[in-house]
Protein backbone atom coordinates (compact mmCIF):
# COMPACT_ATOMS: atom_id res chain seq x y z
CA UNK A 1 -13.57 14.60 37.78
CA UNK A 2 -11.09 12.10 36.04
CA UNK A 3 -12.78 8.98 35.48
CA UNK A 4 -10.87 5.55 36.06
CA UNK A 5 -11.28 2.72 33.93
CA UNK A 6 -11.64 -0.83 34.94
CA UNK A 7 -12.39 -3.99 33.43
CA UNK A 8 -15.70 -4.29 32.15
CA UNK A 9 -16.38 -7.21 34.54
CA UNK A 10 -17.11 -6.03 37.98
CA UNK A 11 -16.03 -9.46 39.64
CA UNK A 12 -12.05 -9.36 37.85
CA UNK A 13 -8.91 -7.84 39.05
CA UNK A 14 -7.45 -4.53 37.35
CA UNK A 15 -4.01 -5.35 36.73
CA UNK A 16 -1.86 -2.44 36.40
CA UNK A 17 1.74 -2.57 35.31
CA UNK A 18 1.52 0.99 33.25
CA UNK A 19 2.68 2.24 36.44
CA UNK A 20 3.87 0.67 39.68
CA UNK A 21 2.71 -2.41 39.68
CA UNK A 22 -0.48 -3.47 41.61
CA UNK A 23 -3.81 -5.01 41.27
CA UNK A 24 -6.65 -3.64 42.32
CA UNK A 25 -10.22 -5.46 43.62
CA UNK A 26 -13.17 -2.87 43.04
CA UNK A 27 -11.83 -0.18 45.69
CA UNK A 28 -9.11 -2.31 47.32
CA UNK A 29 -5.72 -2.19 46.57
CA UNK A 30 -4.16 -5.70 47.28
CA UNK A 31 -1.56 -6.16 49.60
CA UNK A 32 1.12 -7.74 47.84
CA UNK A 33 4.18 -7.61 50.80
CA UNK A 34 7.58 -7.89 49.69
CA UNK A 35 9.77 -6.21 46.83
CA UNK A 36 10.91 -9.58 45.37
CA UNK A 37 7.34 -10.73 45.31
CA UNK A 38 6.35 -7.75 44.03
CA UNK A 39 9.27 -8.50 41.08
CA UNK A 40 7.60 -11.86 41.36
CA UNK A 41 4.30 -10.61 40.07
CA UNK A 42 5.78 -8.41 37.27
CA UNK A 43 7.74 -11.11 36.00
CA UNK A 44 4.06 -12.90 35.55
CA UNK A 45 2.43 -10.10 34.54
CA UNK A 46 4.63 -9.26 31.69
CA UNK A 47 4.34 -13.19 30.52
CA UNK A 48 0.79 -13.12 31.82
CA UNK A 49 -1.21 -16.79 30.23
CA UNK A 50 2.32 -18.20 29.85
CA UNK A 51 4.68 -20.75 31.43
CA UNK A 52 7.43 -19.16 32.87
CA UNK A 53 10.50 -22.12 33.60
CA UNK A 54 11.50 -22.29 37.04
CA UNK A 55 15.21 -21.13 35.71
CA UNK A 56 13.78 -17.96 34.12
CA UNK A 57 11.68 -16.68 37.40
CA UNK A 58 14.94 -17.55 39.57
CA UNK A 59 17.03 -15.45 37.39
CA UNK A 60 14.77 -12.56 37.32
CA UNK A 61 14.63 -12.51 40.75
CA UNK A 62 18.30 -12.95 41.47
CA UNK A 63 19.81 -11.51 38.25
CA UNK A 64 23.56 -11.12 40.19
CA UNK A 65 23.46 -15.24 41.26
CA UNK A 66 20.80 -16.97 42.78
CA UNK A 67 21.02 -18.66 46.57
CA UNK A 68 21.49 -21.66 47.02
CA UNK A 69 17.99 -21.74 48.13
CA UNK A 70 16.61 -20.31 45.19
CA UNK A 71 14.14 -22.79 44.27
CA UNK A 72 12.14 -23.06 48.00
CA UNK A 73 12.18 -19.52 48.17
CA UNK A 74 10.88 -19.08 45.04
CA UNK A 75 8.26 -21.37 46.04
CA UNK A 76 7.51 -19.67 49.26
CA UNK A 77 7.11 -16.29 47.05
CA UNK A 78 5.00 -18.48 44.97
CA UNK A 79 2.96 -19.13 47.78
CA UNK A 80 2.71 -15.80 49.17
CA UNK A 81 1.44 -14.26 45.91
CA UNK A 82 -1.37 -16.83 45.42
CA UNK A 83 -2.45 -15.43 48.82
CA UNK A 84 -2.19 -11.95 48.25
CA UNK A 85 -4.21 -13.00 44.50
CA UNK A 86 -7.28 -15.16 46.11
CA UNK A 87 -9.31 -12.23 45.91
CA UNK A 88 -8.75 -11.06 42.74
CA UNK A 89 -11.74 -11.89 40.92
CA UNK A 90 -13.16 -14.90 39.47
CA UNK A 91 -10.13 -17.27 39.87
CA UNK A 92 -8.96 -18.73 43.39
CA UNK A 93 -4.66 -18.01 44.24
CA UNK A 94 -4.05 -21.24 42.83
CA UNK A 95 -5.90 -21.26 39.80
CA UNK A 96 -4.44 -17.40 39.27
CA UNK A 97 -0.34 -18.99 39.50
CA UNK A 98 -0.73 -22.65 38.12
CA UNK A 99 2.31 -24.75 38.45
CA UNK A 100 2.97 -26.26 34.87
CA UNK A 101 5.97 -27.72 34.03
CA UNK A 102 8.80 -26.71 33.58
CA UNK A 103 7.55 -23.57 35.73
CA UNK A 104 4.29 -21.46 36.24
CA UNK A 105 1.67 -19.25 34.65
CA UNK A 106 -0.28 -16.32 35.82
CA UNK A 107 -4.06 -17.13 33.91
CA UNK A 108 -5.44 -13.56 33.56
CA UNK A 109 -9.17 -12.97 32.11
CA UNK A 110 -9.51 -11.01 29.17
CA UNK A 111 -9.39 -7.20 29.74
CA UNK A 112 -7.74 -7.60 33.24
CA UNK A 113 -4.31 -6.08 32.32
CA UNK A 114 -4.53 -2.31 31.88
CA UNK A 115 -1.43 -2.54 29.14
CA UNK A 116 -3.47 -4.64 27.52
CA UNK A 117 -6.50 -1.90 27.08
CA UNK A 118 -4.74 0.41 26.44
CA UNK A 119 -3.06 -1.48 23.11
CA UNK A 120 -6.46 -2.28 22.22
CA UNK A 121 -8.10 0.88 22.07
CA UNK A 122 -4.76 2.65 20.53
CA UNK A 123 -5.21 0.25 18.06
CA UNK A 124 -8.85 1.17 17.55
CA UNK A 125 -7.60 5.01 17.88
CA UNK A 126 -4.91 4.34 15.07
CA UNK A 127 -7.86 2.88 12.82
CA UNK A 128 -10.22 5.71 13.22
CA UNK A 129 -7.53 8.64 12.86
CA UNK A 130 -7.25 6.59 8.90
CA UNK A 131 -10.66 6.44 8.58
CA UNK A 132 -10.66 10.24 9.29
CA UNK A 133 -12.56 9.81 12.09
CA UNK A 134 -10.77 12.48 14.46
CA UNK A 135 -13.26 12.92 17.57
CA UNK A 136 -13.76 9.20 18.04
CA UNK A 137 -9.86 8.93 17.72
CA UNK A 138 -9.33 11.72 20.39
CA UNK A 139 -11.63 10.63 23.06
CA UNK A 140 -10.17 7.25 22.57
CA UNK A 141 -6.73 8.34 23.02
CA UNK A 142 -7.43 10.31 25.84
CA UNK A 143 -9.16 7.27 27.55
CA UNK A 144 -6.03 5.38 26.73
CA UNK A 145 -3.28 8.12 28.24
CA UNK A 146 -5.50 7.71 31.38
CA UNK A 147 -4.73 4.51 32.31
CA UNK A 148 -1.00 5.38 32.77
CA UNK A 149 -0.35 5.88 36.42
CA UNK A 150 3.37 6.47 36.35
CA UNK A 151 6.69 5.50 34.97
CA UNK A 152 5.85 2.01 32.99
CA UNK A 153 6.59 -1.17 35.87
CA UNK A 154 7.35 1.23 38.63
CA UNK A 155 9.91 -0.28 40.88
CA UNK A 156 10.89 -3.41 38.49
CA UNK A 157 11.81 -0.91 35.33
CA UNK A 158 15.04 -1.38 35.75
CA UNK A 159 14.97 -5.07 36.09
CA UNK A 160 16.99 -7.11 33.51
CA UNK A 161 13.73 -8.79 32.80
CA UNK A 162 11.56 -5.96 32.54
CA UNK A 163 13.80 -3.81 29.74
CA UNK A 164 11.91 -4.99 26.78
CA UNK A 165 8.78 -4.55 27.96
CA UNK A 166 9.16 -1.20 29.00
CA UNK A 167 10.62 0.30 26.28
CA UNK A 168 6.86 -1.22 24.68
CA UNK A 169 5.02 -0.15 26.24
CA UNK A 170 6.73 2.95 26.67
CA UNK A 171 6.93 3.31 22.47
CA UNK A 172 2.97 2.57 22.54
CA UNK A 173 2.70 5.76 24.72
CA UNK A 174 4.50 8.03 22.65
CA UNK A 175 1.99 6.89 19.41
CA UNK A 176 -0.56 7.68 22.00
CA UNK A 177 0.58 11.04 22.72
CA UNK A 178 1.59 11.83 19.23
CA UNK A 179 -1.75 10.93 17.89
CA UNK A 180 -3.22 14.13 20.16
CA UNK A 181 -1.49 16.84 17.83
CA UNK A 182 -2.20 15.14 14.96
CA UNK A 183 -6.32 14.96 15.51
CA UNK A 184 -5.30 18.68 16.67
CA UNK A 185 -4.63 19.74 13.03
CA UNK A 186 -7.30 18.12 11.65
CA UNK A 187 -10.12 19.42 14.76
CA UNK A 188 -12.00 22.49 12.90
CA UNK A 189 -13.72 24.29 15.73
CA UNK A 190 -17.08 26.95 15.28
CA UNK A 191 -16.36 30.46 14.11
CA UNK A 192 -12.52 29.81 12.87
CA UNK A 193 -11.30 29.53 8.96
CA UNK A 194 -11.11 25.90 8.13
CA UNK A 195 -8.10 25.66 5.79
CA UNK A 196 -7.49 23.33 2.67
CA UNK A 197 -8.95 20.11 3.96
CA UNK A 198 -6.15 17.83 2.05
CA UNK A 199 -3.29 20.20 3.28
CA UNK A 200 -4.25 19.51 6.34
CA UNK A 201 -5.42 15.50 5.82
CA UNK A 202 -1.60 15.48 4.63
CA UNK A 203 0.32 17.67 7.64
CA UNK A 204 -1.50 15.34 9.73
CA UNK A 205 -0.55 11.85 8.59
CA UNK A 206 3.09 13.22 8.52
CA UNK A 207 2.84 14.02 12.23
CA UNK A 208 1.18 10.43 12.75
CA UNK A 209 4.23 8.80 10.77
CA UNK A 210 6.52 10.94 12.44
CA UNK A 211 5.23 9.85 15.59
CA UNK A 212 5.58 6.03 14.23
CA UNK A 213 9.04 6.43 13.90
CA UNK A 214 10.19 8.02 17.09
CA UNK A 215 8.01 5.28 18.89
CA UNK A 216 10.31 3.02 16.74
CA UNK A 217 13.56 4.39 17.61
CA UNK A 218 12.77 4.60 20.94
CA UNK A 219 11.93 0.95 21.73
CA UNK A 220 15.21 0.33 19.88
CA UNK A 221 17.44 2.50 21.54
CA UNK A 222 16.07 2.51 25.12
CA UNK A 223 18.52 0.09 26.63
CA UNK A 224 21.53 2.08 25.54
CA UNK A 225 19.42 5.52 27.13
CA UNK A 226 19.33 3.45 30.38
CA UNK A 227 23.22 2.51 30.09
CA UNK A 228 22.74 -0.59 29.89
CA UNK A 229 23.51 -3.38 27.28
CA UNK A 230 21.65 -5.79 25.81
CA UNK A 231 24.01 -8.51 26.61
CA UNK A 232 23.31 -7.98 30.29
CA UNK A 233 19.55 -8.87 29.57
CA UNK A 234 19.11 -12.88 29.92
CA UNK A 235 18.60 -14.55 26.61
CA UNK A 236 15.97 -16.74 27.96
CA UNK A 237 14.40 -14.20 29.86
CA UNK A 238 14.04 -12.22 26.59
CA UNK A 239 12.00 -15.42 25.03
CA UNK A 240 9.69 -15.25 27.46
CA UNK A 241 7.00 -13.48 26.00
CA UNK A 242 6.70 -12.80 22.08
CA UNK A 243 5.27 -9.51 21.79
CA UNK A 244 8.55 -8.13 24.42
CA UNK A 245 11.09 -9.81 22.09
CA UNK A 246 10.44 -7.65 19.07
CA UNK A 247 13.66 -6.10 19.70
CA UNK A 248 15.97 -8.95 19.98
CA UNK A 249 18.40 -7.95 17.09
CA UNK A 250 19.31 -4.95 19.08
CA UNK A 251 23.13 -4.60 18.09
């Protein structure tokens, strides 16, 4: 039976944007009704414990032009989420999406955010497969590859907003699934030959670097796969979060 991995705190929300994007209370799946809420809460996920200006969440929602009402509907989305949120976990709707100046933030508790797991433990994967310890590094990469419940953001992929972060969190599953063949090479099972152990120790880390680099030149060439340029991607939307704007020199 697959297993399913939560937060280790009973009482938090699982946040899940490695996949549609949805947060789940212990069996529930909450309700979160409409697709530009919905874009709402991605928008906050992906700049999760951050302010996000009131200009930057209006664009994302209307990327073509806003509405003239753009700012009370925004509120009223605002609103809506924080109801949809006061039962995920700990925090109440309001304290989840704080108004602060010059916009909002969406307060998540540590380990609540599944992309955030899984970059921790491929982190502690990466470490082990250097410290040659392959079994620990496999189970831990498996774990991580579990958590991934469909294409990265689901609906809001294709989002201006949402373009850096997928091709992320997209590159971190690629090390993720090019760390499998590499602990492959290096797994010596009962009753088979093992060949020379620094051959192998060296065919190995070239498959791991390899794997580096094509995670590299994907996050770097993923808006021009989509057909899309990085000039239709909103500058300020693209400062929102730090670790998303490691591609900002695109050409």
């Amino acid at each position: 039976m697959q297993r399913t991995h939560r937060p280790d705190t009973e009482a938090c929300a699982d946040s899940r944007i490695l996949g549609p994007v949805e947060v789940i209370t212990g069996e529930n799946r909450l309700a979160i009704e409409g697709r530009r809420t919905r874009i709402l809460l991605a928008m906050l996920l992906v700049w999760r414990n951050q302010i996000v200006s009131l200009d930057a969440l209006i664009d994302g929602l209307w990327p073509h032009g806003p509405p003239s009402s753009a700012k009370s509907t925004l509120h009223a989305h605002i609103s809506r989420l924080r109801g949809a949120l006061a039962a995920a976990g700990p925090l109440a709707g309001s304290e989840r999406v704080g108004r602060k100046p010059p916009g909002y933030e969406l307060r998540t508790l540590d380990g609540e955010v599944d992309a955030d797991r899984f970059e921790r433990m491929l982190a502690v994967a990466e470490a082990a497969m250097q410290e040659r310890r392959f079994a620990s590094a496999s189970s831990t990469l498996r774990d991580a590859l579990l958590l991934v419940h469909g294409p990265m953001l689901g609906e809001c992929r294709d989002e201006p907003f949402a373009q850096a972060e997928v091709a992320r969190l997209e590159a971190m599953q690629v090390r993720a699934q090019r760390g499998e063949p590499a602990r492959r090479l290096l797994q010596v099972t009962h009753g088979r030959t093992c060949v020379d152990s620094r051959r192998q120790w060296r065919h190995a880390k070239n498959v791991w670097h390899n794997a580096m680099l094509r995670s590299m030149v994907q996050t770097l060439t993923a808006p021009f796969r989509r057909g899309r340029r990085r000039s239709h991607v909103d500058p300020a939307l693209a400062r929102g979060r730090p670790r998303a704007t490691a591609n900002r020199d695109w050409g």
